[in-house]
PDB file of N, CA and C in Angstrom:
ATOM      1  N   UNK A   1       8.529  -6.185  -0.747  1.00  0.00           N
ATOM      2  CA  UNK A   1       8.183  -7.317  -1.580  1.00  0.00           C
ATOM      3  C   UNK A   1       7.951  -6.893  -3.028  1.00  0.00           C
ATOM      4  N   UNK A   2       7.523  -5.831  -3.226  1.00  0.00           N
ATOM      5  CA  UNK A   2       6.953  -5.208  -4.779  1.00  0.00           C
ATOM      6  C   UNK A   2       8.715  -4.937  -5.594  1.00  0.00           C
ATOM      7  N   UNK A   3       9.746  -4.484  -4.686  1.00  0.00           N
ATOM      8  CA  UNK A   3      10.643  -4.181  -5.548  1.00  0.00           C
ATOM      9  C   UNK A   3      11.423  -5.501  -5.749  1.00  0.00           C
ATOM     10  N   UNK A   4      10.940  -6.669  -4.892  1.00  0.00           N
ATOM     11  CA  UNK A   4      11.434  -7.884  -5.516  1.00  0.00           C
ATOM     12  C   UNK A   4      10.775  -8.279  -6.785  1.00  0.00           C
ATOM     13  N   UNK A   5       9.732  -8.271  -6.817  1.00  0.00           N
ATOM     14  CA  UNK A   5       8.564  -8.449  -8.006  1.00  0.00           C
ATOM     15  C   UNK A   5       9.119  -7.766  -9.162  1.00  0.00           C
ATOM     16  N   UNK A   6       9.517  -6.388  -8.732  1.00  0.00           N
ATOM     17  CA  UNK A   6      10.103  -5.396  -9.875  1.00  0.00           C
ATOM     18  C   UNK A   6      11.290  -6.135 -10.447  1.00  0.00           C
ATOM     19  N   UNK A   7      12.148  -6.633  -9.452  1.00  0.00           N
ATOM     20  CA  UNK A   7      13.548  -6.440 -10.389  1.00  0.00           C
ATOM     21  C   UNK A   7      13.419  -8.393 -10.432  1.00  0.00           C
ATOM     22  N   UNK A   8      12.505  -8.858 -10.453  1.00  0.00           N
ATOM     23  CA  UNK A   8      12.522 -10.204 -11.066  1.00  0.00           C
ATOM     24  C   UNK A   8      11.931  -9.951 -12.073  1.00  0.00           C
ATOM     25  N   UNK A   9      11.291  -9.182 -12.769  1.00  0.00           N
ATOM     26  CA  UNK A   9      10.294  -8.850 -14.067  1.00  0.00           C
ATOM     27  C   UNK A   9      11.352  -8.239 -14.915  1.00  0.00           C
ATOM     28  N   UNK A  10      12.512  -7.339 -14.454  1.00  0.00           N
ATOM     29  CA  UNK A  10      13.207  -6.369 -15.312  1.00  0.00           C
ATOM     30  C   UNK A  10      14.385  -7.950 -15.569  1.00  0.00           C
ATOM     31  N   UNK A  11      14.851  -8.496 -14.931  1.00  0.00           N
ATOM     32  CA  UNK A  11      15.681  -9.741 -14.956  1.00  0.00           C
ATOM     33  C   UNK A  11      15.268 -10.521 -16.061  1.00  0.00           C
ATOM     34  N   UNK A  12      13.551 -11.003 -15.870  1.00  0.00           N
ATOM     35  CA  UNK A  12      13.024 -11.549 -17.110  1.00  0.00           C
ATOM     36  C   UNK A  12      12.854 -11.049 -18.348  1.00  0.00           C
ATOM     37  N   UNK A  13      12.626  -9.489 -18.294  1.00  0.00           N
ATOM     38  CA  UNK A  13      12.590  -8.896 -19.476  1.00  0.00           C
ATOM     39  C   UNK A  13      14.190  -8.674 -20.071  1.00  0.00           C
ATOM     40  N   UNK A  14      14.980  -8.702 -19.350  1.00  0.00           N
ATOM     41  CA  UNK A  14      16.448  -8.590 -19.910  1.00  0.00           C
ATOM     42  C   UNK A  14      16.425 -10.063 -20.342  1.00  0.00           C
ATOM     43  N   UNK A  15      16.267 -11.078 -20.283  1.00  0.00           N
ATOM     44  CA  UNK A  15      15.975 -12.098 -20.718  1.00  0.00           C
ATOM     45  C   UNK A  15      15.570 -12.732 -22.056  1.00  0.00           C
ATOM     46  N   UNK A  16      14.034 -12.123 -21.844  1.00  0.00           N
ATOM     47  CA  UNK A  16      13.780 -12.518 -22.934  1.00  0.00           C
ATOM     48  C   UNK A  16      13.976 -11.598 -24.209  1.00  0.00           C
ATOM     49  N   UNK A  17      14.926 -10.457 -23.969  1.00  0.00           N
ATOM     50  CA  UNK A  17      14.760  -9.152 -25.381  1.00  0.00           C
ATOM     51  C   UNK A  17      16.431  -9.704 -25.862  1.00  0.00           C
ATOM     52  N   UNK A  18      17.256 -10.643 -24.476  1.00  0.00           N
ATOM     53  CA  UNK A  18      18.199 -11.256 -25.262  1.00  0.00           C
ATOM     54  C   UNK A  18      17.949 -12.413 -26.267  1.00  0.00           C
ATOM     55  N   UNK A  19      17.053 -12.931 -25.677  1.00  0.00           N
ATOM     56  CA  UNK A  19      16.910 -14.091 -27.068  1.00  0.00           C
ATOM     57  C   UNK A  19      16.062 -14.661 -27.488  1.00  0.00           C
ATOM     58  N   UNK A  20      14.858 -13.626 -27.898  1.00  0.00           N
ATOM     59  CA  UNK A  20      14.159 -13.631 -28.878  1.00  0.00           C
ATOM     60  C   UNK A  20      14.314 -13.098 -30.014  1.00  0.00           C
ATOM     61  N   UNK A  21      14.940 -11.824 -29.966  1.00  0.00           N
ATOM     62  CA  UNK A  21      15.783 -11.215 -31.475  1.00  0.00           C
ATOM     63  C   UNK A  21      16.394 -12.795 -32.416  1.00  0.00           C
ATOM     64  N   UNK A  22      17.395 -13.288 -31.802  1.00  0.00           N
ATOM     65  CA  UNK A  22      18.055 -14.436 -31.812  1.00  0.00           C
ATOM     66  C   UNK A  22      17.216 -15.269 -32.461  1.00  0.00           C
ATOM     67  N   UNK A  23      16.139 -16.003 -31.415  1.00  0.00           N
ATOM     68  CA  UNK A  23      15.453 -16.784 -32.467  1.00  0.00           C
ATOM     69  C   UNK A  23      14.664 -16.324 -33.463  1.00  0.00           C
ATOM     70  N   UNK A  24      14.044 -15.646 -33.383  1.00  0.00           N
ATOM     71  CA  UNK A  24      13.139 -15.265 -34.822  1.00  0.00           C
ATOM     72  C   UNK A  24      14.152 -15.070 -36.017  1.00  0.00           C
ATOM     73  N   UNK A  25      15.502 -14.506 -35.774  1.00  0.00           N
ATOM     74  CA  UNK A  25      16.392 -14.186 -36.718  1.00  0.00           C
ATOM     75  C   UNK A  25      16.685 -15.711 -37.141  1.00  0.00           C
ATOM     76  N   UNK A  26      16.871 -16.717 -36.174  1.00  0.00           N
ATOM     77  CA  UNK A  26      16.884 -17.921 -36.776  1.00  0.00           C
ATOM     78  C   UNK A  26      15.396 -19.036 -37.121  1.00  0.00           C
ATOM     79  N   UNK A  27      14.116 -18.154 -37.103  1.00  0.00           N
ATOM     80  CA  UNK A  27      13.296 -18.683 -37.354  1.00  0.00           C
ATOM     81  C   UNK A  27      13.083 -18.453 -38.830  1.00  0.00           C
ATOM     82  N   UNK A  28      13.857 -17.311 -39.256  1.00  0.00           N
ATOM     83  CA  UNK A  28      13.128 -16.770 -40.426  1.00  0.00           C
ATOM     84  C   UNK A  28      14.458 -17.653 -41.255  1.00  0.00           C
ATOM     85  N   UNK A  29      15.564 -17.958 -41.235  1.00  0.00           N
ATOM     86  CA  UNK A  29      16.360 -18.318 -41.754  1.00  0.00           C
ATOM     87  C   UNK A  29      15.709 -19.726 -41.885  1.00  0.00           C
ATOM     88  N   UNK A  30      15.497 -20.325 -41.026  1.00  0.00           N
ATOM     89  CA  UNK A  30      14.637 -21.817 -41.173  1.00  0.00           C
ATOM     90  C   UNK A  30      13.787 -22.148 -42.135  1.00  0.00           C
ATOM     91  N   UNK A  31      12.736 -20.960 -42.184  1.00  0.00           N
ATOM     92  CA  UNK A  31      11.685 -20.644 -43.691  1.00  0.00           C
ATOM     93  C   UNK A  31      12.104 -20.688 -44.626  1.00  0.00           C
ATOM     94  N   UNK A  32      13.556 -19.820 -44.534  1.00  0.00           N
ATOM     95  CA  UNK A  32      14.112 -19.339 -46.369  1.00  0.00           C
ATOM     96  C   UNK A  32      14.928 -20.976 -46.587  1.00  0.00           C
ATOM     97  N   UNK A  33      15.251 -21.460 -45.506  1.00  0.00           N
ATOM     98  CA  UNK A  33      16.262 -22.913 -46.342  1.00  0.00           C
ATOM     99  C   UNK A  33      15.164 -23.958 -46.381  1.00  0.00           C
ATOM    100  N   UNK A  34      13.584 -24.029 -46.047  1.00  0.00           N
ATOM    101  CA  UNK A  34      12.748 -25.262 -45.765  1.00  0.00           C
ATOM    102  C   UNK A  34      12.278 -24.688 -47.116  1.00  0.00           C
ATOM    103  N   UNK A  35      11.458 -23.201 -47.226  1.00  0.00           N
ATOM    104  CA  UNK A  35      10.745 -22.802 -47.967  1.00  0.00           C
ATOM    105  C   UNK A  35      11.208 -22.739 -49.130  1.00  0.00           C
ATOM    106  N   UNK A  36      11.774 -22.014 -49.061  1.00  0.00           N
ATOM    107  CA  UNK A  36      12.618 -21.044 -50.882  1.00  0.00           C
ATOM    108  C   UNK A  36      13.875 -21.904 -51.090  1.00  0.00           C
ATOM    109  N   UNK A  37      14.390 -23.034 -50.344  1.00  0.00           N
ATOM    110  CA  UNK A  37      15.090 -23.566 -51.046  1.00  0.00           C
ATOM    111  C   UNK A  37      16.614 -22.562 -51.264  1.00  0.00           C
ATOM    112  N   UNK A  38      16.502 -22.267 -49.843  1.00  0.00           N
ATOM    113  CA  UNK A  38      17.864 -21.323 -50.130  1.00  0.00           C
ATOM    114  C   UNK A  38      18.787 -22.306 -49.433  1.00  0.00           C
ATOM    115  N   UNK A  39      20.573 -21.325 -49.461  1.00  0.00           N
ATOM    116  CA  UNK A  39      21.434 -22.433 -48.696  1.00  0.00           C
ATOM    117  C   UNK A  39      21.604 -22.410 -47.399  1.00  0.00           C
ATOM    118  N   UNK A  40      22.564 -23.487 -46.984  1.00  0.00           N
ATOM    119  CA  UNK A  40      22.286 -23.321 -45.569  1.00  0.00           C
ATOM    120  C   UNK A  40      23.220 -22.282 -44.681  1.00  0.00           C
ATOM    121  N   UNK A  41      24.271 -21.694 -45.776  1.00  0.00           N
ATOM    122  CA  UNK A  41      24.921 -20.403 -45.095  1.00  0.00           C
ATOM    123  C   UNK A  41      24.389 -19.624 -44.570  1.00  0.00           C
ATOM    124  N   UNK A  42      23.204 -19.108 -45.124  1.00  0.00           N
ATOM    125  CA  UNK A  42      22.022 -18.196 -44.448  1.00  0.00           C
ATOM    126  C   UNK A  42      22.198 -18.126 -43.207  1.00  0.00           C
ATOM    127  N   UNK A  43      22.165 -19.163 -42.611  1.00  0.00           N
ATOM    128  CA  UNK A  43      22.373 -19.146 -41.320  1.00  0.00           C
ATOM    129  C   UNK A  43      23.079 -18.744 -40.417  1.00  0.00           C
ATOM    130  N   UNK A  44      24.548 -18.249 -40.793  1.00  0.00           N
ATOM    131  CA  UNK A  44      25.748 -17.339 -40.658  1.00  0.00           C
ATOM    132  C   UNK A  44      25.335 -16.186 -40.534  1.00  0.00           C
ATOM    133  N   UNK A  45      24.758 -15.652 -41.380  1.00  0.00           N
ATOM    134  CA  UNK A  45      24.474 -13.925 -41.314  1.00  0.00           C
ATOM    135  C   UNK A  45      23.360 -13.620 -40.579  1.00  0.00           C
ATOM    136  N   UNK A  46      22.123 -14.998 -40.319  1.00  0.00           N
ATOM    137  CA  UNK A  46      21.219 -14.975 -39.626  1.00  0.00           C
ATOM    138  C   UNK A  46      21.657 -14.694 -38.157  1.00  0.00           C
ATOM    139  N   UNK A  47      22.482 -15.735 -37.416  1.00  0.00           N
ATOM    140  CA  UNK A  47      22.760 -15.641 -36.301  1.00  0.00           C
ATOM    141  C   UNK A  47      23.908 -14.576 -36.000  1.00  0.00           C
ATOM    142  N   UNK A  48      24.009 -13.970 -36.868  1.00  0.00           N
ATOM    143  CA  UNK A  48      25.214 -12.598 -36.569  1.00  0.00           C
ATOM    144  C   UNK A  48      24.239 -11.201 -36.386  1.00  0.00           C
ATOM    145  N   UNK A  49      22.935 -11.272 -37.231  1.00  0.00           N
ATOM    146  CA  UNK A  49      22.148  -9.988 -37.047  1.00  0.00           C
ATOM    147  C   UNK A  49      21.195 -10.557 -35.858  1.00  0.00           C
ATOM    148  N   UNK A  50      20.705 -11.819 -35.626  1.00  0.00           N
ATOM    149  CA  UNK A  50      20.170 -12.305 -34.308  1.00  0.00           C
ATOM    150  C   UNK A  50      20.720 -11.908 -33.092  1.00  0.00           C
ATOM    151  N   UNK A  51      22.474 -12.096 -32.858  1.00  0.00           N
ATOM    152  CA  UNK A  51      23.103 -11.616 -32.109  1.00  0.00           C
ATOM    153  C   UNK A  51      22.644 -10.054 -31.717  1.00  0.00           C
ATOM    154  N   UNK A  52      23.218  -9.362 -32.946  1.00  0.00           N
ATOM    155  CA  UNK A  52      23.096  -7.955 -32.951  1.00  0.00           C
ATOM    156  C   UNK A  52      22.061  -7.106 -32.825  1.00  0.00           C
ATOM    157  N   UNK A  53      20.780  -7.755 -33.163  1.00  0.00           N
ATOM    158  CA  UNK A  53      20.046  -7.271 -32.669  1.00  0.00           C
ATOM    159  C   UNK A  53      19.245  -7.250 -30.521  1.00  0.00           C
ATOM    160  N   UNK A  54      19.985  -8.691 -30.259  1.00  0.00           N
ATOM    161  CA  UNK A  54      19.395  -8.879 -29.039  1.00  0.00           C
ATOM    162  C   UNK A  54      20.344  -8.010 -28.362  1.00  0.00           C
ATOM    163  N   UNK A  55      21.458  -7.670 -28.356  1.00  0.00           N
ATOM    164  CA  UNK A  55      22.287  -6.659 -27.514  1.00  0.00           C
ATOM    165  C   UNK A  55      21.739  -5.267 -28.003  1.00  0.00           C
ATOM    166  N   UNK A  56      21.449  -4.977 -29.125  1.00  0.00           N
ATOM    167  CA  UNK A  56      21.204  -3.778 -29.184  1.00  0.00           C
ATOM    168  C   UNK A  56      19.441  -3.451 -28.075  1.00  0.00           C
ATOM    169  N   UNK A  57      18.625  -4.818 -28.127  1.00  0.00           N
ATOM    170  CA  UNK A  57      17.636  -4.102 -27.351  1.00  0.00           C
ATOM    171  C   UNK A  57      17.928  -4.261 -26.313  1.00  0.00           C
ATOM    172  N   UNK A  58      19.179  -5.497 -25.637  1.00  0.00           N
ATOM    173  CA  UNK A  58      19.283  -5.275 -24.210  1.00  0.00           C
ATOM    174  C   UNK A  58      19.923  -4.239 -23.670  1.00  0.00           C
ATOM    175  N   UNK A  59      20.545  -3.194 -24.490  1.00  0.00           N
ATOM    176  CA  UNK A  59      21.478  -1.927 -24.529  1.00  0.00           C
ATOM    177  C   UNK A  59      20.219  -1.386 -23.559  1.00  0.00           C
ATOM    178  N   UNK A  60      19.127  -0.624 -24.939  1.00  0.00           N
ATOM    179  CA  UNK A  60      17.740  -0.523 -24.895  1.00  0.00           C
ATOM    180  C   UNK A  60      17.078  -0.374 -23.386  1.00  0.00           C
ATOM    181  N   UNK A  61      16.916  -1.668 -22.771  1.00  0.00           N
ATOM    182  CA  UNK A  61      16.476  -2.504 -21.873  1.00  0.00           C
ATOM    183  C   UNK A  61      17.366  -1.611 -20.349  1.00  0.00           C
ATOM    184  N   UNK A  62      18.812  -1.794 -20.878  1.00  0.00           N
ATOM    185  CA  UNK A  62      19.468  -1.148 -19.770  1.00  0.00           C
ATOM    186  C   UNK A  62      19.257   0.337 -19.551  1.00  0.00           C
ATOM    187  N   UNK A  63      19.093   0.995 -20.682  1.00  0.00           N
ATOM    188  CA  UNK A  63      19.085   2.524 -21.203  1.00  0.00           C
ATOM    189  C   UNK A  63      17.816   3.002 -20.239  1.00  0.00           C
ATOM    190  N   UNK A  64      17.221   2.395 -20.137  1.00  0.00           N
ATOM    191  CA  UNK A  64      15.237   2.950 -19.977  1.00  0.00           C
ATOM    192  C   UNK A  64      15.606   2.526 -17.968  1.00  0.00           C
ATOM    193  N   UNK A  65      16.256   1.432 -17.450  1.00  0.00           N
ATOM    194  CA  UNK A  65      16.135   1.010 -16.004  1.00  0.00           C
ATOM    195  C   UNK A  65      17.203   1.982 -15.554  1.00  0.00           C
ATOM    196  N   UNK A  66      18.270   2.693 -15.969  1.00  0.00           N
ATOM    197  CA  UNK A  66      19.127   3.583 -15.445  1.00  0.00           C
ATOM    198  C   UNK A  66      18.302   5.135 -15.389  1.00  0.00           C
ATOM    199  N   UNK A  67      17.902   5.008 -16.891  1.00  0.00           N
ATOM    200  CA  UNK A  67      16.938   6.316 -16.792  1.00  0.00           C
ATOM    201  C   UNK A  67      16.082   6.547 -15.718  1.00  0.00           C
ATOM    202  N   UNK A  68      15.259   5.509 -15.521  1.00  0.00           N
ATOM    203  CA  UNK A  68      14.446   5.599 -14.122  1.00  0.00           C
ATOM    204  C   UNK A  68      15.102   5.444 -12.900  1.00  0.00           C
ATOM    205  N   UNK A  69      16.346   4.751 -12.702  1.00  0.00           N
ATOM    206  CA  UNK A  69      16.698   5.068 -11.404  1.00  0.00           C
ATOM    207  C   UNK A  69      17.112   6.963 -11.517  1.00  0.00           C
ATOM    208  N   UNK A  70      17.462   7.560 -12.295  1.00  0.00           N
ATOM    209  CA  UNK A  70      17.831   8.692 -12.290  1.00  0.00           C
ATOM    210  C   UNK A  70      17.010   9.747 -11.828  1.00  0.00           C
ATOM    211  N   UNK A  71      15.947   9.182 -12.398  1.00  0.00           N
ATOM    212  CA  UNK A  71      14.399   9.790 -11.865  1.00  0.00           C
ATOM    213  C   UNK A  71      14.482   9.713 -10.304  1.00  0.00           C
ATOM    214  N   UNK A  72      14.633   8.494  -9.899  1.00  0.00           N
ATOM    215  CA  UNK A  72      14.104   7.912  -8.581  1.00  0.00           C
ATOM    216  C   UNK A  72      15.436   8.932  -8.103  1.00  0.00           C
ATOM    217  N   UNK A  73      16.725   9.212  -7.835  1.00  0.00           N
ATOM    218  CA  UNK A  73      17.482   9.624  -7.866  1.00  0.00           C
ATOM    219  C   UNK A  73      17.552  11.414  -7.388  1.00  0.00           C
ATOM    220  N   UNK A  74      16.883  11.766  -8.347  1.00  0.00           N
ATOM    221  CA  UNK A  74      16.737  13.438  -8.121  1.00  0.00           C
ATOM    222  C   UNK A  74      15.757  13.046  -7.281  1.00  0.00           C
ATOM    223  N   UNK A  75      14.178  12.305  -7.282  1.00  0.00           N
ATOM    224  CA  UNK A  75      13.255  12.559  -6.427  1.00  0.00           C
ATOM    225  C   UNK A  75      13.695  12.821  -4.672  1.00  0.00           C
ATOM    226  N   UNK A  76      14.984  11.938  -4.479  1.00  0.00           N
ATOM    227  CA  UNK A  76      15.498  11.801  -3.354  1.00  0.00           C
ATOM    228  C   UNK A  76      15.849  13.007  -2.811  1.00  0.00           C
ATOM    229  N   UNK A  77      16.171  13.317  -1.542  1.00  0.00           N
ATOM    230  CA  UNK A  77      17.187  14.408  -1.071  1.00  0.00           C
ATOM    231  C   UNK A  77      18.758  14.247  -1.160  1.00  0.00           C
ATOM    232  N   UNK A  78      19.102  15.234  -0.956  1.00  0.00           N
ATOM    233  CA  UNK A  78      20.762  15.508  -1.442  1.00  0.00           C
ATOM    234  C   UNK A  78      20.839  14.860  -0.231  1.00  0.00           C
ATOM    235  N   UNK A  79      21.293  14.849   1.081  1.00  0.00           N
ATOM    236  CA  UNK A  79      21.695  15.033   2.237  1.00  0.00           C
ATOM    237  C   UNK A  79      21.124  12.967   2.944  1.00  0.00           C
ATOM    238  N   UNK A  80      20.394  12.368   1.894  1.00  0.00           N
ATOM    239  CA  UNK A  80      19.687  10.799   2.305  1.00  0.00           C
ATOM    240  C   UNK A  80      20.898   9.976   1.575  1.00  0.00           C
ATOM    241  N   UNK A  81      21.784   9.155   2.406  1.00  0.00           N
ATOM    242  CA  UNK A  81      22.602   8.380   2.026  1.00  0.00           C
ATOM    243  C   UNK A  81      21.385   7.057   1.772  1.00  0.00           C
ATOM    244  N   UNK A  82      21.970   6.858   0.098  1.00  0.00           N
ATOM    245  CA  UNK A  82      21.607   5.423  -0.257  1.00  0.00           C
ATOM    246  C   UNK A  82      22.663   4.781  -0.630  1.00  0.00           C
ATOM    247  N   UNK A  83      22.420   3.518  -1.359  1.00  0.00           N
ATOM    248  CA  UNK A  83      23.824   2.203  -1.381  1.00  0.00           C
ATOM    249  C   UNK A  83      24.723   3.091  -2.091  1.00  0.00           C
ATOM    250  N   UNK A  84      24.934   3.711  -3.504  1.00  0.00           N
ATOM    251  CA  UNK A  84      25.899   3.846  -3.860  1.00  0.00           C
ATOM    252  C   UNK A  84      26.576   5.120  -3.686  1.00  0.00           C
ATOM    253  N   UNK A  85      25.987   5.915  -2.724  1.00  0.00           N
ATOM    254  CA  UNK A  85      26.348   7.229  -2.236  1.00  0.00           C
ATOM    255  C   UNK A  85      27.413   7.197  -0.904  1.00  0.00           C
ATOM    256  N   UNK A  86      28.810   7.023  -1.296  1.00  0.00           N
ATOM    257  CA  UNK A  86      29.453   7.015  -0.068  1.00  0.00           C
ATOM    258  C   UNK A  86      29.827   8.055   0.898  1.00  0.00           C
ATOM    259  N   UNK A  87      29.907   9.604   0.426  1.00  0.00           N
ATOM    260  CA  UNK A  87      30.455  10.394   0.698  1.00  0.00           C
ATOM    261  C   UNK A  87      29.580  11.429   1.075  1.00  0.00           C
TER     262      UNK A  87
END
C-alpha cells in the first residue's frame, strides 16, 4: 500500500513541477501588461520560458526517481529476478 502512496505522490509531483513553472511565468507576464503597462506580446516569450522551464524541472523530477531506483537496484541481489530483468 505505501508504494502506491509513493508513486501517486511522485505522479503528483511530476504534475505539479509541469505547470507551475508555466503559470507563474504567465503570472508575472499578467503584472507587467496590468501593471507597467507593457504589451501584450510579452506573453509569447512568457509562455515559451514557462514551457521551458516546466520540462526542464520535470527532466529534474525524472533525474532524482531513476537515481533512486538505481539505488534500490544495487541494494538488490544479482541472482533476484525483478520486472525488468529478463535474463
Amino acid at each position: 500500500m505505501s508504494k502506491l502512496v509513493g508513486q501517486f505522490a511522485m505522479v503528483g509531483q511530476l504534475g505539479l513541477s509541469l505547470i507551475m513553472p508555466l503559470l507563474m511565468c504567465l503570472f508575472v507576464c499578467y503584472l507587467l501588461t496590468t501593471k507597467a503597462s507593457a504589451p501584450a506580446w510579452v506573453y509569447i516569450p512568457g509562455f515559451i520560458m514557462g514551457l521551458g522551464s516546466s520540462w526542464m524541472t520535470a527532466y529534474k523530477v525524472y533525474l532524482s526517481v531513476t537515481k533512486k531506483e538505481e539505488k534500490k537496484k544495487i541494494k538488490r541481489g544479482k541472482d533476484e529476478v525483478y520486472f525488468s530483468r529478463h535474463i
